[in-house]
C-alpha atoms as a PDB file:
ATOM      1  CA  UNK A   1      -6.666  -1.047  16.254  1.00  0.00           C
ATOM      2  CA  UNK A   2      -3.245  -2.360  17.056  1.00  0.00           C
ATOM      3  CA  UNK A   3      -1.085  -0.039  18.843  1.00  0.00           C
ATOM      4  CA  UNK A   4       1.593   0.848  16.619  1.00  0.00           C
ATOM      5  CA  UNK A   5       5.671  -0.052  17.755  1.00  0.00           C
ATOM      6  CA  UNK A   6       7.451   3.074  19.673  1.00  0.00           C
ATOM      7  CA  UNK A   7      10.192   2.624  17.176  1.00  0.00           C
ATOM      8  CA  UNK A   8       9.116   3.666  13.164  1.00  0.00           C
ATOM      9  CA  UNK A   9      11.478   2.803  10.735  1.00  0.00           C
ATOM     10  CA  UNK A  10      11.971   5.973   8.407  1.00  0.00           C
ATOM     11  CA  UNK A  11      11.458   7.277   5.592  1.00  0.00           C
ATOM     12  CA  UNK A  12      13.468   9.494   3.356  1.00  0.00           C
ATOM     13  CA  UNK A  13      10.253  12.217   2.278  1.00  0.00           C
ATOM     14  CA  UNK A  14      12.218  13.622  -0.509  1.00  0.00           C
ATOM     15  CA  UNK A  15      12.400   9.739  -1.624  1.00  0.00           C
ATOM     16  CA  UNK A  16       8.722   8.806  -1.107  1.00  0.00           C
ATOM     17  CA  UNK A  17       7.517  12.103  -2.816  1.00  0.00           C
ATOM     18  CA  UNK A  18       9.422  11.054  -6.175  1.00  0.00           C
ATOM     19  CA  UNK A  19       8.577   7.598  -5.916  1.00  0.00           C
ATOM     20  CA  UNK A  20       4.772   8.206  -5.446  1.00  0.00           C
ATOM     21  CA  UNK A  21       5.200  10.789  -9.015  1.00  0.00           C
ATOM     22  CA  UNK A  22       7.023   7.953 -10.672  1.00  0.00           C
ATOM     23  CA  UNK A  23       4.472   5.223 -10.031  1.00  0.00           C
ATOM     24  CA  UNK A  24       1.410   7.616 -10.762  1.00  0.00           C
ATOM     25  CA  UNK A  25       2.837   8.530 -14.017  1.00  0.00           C
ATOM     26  CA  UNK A  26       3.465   4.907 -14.814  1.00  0.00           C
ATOM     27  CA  UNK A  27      -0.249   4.589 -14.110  1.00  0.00           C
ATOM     28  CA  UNK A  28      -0.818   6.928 -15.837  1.00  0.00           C
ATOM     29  CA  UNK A  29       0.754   6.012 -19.003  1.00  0.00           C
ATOM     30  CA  UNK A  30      -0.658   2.509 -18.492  1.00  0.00           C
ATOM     31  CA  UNK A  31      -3.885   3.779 -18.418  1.00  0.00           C
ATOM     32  CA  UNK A  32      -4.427   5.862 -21.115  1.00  0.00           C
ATOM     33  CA  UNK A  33      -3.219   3.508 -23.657  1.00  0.00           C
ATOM     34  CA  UNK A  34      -5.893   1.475 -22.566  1.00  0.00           C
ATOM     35  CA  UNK A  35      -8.841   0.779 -25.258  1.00  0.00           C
ATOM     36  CA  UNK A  36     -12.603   0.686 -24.428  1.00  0.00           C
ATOM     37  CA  UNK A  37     -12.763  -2.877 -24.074  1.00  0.00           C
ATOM     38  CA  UNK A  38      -9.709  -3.101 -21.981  1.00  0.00           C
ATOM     39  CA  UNK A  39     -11.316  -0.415 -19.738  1.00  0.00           C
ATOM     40  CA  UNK A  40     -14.293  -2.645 -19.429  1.00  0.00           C
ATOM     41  CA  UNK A  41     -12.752  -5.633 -17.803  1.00  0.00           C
ATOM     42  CA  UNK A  42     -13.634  -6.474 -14.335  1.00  0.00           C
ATOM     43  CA  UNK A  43     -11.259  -6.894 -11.501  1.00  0.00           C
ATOM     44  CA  UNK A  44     -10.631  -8.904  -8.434  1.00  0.00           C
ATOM     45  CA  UNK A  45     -11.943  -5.644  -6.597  1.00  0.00           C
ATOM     46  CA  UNK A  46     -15.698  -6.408  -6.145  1.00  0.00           C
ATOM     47  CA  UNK A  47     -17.747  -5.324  -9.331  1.00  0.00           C
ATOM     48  CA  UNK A  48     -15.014  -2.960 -10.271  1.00  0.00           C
ATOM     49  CA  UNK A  49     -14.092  -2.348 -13.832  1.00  0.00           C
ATOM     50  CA  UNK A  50     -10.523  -1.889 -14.989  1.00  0.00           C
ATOM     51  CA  UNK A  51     -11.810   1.798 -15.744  1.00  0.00           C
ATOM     52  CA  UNK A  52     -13.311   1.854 -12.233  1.00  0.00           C
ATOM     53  CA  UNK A  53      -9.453   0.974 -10.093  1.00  0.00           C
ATOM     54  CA  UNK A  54      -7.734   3.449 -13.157  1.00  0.00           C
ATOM     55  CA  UNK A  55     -10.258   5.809 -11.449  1.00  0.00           C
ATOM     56  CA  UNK A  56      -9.549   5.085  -8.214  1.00  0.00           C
ATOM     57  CA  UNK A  57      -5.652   5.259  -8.395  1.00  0.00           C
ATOM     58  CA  UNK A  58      -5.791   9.088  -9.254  1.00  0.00           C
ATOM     59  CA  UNK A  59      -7.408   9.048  -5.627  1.00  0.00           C
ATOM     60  CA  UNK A  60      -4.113   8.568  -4.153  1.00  0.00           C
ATOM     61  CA  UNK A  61      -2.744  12.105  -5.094  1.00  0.00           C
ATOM     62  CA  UNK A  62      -5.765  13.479  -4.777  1.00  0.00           C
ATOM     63  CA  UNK A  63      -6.355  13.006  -1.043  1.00  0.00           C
ATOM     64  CA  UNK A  64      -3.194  14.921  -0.658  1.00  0.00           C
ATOM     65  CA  UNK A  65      -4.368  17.892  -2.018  1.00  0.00           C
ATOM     66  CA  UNK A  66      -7.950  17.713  -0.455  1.00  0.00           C
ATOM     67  CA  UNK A  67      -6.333  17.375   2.650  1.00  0.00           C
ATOM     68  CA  UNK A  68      -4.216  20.198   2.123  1.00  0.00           C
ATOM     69  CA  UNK A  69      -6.796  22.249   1.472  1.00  0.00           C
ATOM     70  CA  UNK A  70      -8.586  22.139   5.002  1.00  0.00           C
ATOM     71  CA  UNK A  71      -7.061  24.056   8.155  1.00  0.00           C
ATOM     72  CA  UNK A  72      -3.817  22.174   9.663  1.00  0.00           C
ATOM     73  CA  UNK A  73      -4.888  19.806  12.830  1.00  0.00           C
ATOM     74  CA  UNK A  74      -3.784  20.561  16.119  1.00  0.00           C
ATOM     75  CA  UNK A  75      -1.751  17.507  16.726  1.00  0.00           C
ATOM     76  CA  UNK A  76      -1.229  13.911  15.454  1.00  0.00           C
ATOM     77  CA  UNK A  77      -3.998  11.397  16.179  1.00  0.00           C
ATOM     78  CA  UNK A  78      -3.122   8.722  14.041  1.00  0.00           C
ATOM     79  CA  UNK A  79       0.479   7.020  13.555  1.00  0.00           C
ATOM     80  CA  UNK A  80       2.081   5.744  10.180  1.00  0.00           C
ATOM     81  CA  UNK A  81       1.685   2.008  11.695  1.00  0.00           C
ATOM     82  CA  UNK A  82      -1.912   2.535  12.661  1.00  0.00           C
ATOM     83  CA  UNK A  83      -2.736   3.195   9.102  1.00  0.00           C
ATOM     84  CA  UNK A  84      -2.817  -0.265   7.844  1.00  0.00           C
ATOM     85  CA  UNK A  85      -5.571  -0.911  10.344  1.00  0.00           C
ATOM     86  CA  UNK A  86      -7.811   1.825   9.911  1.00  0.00           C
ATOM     87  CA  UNK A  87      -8.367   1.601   6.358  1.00  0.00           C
ATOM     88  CA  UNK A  88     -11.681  -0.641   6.292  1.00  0.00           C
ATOM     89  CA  UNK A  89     -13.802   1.608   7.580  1.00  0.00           C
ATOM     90  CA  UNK A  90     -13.778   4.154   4.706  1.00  0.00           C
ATOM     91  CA  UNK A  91     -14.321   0.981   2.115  1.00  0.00           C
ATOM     92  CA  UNK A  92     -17.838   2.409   1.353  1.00  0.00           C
ATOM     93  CA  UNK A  93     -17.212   5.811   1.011  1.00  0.00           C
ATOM     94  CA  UNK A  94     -13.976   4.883  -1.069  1.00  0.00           C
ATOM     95  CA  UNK A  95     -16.446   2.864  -3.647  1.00  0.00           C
ATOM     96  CA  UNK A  96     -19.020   5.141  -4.079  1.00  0.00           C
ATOM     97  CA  UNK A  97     -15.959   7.835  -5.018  1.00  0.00           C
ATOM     98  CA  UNK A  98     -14.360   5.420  -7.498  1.00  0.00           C
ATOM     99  CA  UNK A  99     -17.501   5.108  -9.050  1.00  0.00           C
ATOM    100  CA  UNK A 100     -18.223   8.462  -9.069  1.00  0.00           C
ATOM    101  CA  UNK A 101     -14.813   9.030 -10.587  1.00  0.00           C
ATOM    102  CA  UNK A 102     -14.839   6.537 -12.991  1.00  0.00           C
ATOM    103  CA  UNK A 103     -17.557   8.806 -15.135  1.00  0.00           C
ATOM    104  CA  UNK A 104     -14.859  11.302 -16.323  1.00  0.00           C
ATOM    105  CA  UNK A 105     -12.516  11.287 -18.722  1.00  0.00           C
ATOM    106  CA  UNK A 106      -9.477   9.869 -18.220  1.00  0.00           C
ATOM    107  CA  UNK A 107      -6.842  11.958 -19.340  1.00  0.00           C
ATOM    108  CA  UNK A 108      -8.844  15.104 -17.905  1.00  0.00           C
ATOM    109  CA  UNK A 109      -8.975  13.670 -14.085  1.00  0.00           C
ATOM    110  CA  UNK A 110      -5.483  12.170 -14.112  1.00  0.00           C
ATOM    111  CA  UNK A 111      -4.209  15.840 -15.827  1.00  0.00           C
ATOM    112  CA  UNK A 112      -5.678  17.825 -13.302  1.00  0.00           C
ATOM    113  CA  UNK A 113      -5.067  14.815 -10.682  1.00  0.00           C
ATOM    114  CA  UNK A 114      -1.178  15.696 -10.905  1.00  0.00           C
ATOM    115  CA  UNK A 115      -1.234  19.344 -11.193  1.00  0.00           C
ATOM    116  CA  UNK A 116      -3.499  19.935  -8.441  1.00  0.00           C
ATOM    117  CA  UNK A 117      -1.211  17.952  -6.463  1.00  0.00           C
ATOM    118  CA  UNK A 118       2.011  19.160  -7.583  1.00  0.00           C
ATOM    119  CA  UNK A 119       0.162  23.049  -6.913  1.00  0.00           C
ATOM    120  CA  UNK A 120      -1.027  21.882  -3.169  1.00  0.00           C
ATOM    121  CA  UNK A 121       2.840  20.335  -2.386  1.00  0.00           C
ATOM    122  CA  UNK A 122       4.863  22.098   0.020  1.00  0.00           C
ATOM    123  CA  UNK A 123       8.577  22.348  -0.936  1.00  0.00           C
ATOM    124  CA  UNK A 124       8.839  21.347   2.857  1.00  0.00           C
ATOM    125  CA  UNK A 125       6.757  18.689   4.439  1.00  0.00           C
ATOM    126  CA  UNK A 126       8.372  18.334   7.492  1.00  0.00           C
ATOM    127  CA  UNK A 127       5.810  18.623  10.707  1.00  0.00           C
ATOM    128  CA  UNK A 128       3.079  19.355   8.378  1.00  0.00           C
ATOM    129  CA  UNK A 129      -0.508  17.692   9.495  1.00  0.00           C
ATOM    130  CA  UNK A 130      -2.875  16.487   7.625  1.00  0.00           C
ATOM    131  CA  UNK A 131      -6.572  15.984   8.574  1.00  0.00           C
ATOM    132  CA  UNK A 132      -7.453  12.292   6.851  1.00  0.00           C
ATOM    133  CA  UNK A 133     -10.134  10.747   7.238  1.00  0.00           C
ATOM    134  CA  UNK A 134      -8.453   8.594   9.700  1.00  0.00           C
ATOM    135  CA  UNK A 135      -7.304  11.011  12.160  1.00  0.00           C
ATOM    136  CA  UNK A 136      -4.662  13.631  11.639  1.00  0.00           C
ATOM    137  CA  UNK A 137      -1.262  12.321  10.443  1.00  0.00           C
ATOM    138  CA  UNK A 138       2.148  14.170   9.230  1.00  0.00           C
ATOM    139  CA  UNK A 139       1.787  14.402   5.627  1.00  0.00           C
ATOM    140  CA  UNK A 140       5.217  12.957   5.217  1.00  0.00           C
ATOM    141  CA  UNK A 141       3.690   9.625   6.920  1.00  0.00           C
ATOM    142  CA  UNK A 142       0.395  10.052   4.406  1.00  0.00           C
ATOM    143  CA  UNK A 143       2.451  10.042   1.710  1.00  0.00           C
ATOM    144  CA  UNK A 144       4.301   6.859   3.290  1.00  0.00           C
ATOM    145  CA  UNK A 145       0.945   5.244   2.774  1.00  0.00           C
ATOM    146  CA  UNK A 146       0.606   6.501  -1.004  1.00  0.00           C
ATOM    147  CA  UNK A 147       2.750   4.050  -1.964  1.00  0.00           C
ATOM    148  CA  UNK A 148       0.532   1.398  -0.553  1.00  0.00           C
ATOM    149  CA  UNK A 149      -2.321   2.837  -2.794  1.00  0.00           C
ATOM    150  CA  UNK A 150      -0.400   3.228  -5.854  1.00  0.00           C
ATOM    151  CA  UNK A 151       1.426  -0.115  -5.713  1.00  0.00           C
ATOM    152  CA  UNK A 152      -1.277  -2.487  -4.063  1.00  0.00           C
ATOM    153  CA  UNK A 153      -3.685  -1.097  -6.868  1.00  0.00           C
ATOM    154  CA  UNK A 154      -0.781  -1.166  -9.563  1.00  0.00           C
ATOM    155  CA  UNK A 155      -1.120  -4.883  -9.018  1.00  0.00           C
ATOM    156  CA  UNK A 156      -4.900  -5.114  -9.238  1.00  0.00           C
ATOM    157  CA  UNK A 157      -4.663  -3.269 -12.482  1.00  0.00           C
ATOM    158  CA  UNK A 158      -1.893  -5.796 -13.868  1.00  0.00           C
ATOM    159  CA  UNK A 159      -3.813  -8.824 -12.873  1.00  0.00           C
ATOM    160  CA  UNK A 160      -6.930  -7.679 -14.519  1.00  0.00           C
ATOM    161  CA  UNK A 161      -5.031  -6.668 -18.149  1.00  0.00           C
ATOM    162  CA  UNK A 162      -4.100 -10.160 -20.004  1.00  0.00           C
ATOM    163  CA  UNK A 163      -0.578 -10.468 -20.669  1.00  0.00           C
ATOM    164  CA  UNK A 164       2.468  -9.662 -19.036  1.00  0.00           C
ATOM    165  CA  UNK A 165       3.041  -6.685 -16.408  1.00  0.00           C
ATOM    166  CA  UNK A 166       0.898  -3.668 -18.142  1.00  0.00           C
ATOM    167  CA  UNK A 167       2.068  -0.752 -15.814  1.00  0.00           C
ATOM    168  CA  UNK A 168       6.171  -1.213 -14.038  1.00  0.00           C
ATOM    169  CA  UNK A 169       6.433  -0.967 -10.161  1.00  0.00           C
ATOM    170  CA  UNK A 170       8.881   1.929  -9.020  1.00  0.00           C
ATOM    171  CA  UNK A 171      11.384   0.346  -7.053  1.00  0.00           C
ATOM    172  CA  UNK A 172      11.271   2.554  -4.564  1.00  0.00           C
ATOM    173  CA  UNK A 173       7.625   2.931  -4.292  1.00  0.00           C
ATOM    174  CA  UNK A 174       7.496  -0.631  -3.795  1.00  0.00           C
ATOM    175  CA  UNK A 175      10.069  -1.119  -1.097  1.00  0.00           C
ATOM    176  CA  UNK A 176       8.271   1.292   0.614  1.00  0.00           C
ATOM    177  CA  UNK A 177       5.144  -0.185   0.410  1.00  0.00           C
ATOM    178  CA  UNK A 178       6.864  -3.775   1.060  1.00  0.00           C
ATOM    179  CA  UNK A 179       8.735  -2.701   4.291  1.00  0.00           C
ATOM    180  CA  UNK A 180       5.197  -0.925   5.978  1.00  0.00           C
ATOM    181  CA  UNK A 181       2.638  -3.687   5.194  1.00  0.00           C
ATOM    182  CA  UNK A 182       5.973  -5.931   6.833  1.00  0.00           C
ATOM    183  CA  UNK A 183       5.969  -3.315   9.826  1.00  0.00           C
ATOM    184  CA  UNK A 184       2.379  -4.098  10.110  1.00  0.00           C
ATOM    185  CA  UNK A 185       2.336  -7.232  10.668  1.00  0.00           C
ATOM    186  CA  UNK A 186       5.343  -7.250  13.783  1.00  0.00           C
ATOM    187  CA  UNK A 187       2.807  -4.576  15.573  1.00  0.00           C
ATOM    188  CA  UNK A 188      -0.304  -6.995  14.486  1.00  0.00           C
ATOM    189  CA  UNK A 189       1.607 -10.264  15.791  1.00  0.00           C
ATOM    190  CA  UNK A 190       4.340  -8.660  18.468  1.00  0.00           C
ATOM    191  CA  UNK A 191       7.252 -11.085  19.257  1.00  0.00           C
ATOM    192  CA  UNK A 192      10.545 -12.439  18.174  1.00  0.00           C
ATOM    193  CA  UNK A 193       9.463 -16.394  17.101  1.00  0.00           C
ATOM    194  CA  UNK A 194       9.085 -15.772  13.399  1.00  0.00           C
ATOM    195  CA  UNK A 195      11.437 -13.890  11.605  1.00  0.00           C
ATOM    196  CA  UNK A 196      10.192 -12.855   7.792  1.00  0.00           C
ATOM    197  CA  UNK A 197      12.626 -12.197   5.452  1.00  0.00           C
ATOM    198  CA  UNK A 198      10.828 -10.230   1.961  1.00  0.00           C
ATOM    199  CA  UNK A 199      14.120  -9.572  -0.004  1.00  0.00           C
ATOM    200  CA  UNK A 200      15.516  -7.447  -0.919  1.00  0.00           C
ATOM    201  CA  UNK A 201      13.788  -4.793   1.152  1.00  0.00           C
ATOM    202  CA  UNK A 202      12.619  -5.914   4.929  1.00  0.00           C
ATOM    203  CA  UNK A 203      13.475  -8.386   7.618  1.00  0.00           C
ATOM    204  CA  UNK A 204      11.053  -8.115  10.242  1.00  0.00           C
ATOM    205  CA  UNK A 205      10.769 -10.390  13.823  1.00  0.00           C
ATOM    206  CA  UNK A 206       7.125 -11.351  14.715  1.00  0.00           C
ATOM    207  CA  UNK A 207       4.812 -13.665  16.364  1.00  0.00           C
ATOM    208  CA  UNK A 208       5.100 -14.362  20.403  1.00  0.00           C
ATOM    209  CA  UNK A 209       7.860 -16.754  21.391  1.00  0.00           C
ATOM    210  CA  UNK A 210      11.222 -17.690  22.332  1.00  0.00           C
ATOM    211  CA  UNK A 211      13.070 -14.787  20.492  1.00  0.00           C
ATOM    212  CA  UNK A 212      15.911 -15.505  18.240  1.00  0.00           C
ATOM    213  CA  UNK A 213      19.714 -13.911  19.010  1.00  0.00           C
ATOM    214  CA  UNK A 214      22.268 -15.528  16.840  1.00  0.00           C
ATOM    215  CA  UNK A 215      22.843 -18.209  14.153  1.00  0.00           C
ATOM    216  CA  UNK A 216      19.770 -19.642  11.776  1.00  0.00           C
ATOM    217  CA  UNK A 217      16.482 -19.216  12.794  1.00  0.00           C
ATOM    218  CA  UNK A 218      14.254 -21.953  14.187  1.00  0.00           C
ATOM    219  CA  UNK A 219      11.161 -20.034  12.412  1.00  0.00           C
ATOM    220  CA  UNK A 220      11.447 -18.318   8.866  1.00  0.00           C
ATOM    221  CA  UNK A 221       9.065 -17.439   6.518  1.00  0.00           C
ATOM    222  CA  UNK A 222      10.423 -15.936   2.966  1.00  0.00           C
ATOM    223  CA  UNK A 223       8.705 -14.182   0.470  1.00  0.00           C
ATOM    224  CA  UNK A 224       9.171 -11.848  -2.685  1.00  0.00           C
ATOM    225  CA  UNK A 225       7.740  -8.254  -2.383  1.00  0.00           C
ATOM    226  CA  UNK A 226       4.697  -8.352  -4.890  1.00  0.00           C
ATOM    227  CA  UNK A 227       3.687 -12.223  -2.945  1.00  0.00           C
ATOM    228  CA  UNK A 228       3.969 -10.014   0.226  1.00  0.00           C
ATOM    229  CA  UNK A 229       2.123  -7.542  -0.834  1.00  0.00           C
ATOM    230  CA  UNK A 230      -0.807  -9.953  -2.139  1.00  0.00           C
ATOM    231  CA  UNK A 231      -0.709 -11.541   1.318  1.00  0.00           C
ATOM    232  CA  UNK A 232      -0.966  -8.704   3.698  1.00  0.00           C
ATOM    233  CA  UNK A 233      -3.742  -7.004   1.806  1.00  0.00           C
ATOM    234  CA  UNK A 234      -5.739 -10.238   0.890  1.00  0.00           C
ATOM    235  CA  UNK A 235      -5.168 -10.431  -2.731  1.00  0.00           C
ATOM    236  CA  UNK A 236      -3.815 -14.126  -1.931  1.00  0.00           C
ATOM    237  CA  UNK A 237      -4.253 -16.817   0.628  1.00  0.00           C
ATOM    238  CA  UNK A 238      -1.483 -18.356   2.870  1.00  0.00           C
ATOM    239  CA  UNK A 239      -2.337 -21.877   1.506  1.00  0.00           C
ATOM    240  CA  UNK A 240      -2.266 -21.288  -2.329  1.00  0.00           C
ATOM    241  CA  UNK A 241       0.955 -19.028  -2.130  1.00  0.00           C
ATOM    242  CA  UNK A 242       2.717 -22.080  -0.356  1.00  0.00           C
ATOM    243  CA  UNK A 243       1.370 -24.254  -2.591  1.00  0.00           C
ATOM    244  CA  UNK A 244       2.490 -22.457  -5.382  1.00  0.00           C
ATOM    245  CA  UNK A 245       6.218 -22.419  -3.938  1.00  0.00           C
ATOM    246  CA  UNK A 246       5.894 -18.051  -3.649  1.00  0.00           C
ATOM    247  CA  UNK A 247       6.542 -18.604   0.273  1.00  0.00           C
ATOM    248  CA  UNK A 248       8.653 -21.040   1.920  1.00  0.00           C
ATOM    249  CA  UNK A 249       7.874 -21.768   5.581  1.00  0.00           C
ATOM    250  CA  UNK A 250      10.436 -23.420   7.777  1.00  0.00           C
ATOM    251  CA  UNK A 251       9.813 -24.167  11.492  1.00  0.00           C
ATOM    252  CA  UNK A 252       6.946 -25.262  13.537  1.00  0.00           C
ATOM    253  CA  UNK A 253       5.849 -21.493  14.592  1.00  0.00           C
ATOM    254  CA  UNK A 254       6.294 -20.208  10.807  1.00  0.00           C
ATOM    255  CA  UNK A 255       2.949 -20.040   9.993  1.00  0.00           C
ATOM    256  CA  UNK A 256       0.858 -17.001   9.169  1.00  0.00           C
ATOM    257  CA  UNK A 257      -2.864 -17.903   7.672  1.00  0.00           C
ATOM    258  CA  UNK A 258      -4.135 -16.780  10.948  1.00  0.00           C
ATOM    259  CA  UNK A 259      -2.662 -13.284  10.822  1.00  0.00           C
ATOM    260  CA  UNK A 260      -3.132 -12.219   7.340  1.00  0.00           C
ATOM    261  CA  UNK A 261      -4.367 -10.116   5.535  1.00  0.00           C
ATOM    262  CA  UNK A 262      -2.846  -7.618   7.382  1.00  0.00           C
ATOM    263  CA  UNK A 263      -4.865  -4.864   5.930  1.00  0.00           C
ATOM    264  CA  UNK A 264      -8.077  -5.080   3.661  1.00  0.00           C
END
């Protein structure tokens, strides 16, 4: 695992915590408009069904309150930037849940999905732990990383419905999400060579290298957030997003196919 940077950028929890309830309840509604056939589609996710991810998403929220519900750790073992990285090893146990999940009904498990999580909340998070199944983290950087789930998967679940955009991205969720997977990658690839811009919500210097102090760039890569997002968790490949003109690549060092995905 990548040691995460000394410096985090922050994160307002009050923020976060509202953005994670506005994306789940766009889920939500998404979801259970869905018809049987709808829920029957597959998925980029490997042999999932579109009821299978709608399963999975309420998994999100309700990690928190599992979590919650087991004595406080002693002290932090993992960091909000060492997240990204430690996320593969629980792919099994993740897919045997979803499918597990995926057997209720729908409106039941995302029902109780919420209100056991709104129940479990503290009104204050701050210097709370949380024993994941990563390590112990603050919950306030856990529920950094619930916007990763909910948007990331909010994706999935558009590109498997035909049509235009089925469920909306909260804007704040998805800066969120945008500006750690971005984080990510500047503690993956260390350095000041590259600098990637993913307006409107992170600028982050990467990649080893003569580091850049004033005027243009020599090495810029620019993206929008959802591309980003597709890129860093493997959704998309570094050679058909430049091909189809979502990145632009300028400068001999500005390019990434050998450091992405950043998570999968």
């Amino acid at each position: 695992m990548p040691p995460a940077k000394k410096r985090t950028r922050s994160y307002d929890s009050a923020k976060i915590r509202t953005s994670v309830l506005a994306q789940f309840a766009n889920v939500r509604e998404a979801v259970l408009a869905l018809d049987p056939e709808q829920l029957a589609l597959p998925t980029r996710l490997g042999g999932w069904t579109v009821r299978e991810l709608a399963a999975h998403l309420t998994m999100g929220l309700g990690s928190v309150t599992r979590f919650l519900a087991v004595p406080e750790p002693a002290a932090r073992e993992v960091a909000l930037l060492d997240w990204p990285f430690a996320t593969a090893s629980a792919a099994a146990q993740i897919d045997e849940a979803s499918r597990a999940f995926a057997g209720q009904d729908l409106d039941e498990l995302y029902a109780r999905t919420l209100a056991g999580f709104e129940d479990a909340l503290p009104d204050s998070t701050e210097g709370r732990l949380l024993a994941t199944r990563f390590g112990a983290m603050t919950l306030d950087d856990f529920m950094v990383t619930r916007t990763v789930e909910l948007i990331v998967h909010t994706d999935d679940l558009n590109e498997a419905l035909p049509g235009p955009d089925t469920v909306p991205y909260d804007r704040q969720a998805l800066a969120a999400c945008t500006r750690l997977l971005a984080d990510a990658l500047a503690v993956k690839a260390p350095g000041g060579a590259v600098e990637v811009r993913i307006p409107p919500f992170a600028v982050v210097q990467c990649v080893e290298g003569p580091r850049h102090t004033r005027g243009t760039p020599p090495n810029v890569v620019e993206t929008d957030p959802l591309t980003w997002i597709r890129l860093a968790t493997g959704r998309t490949d570094w050679k058909t997003a430049l091909d189809a003109a979502k990145v632009s690549a300028s400068g001999e060092r500005a390019d990434l196919a050998e450091l992405l995905p950043v998570m999968s």
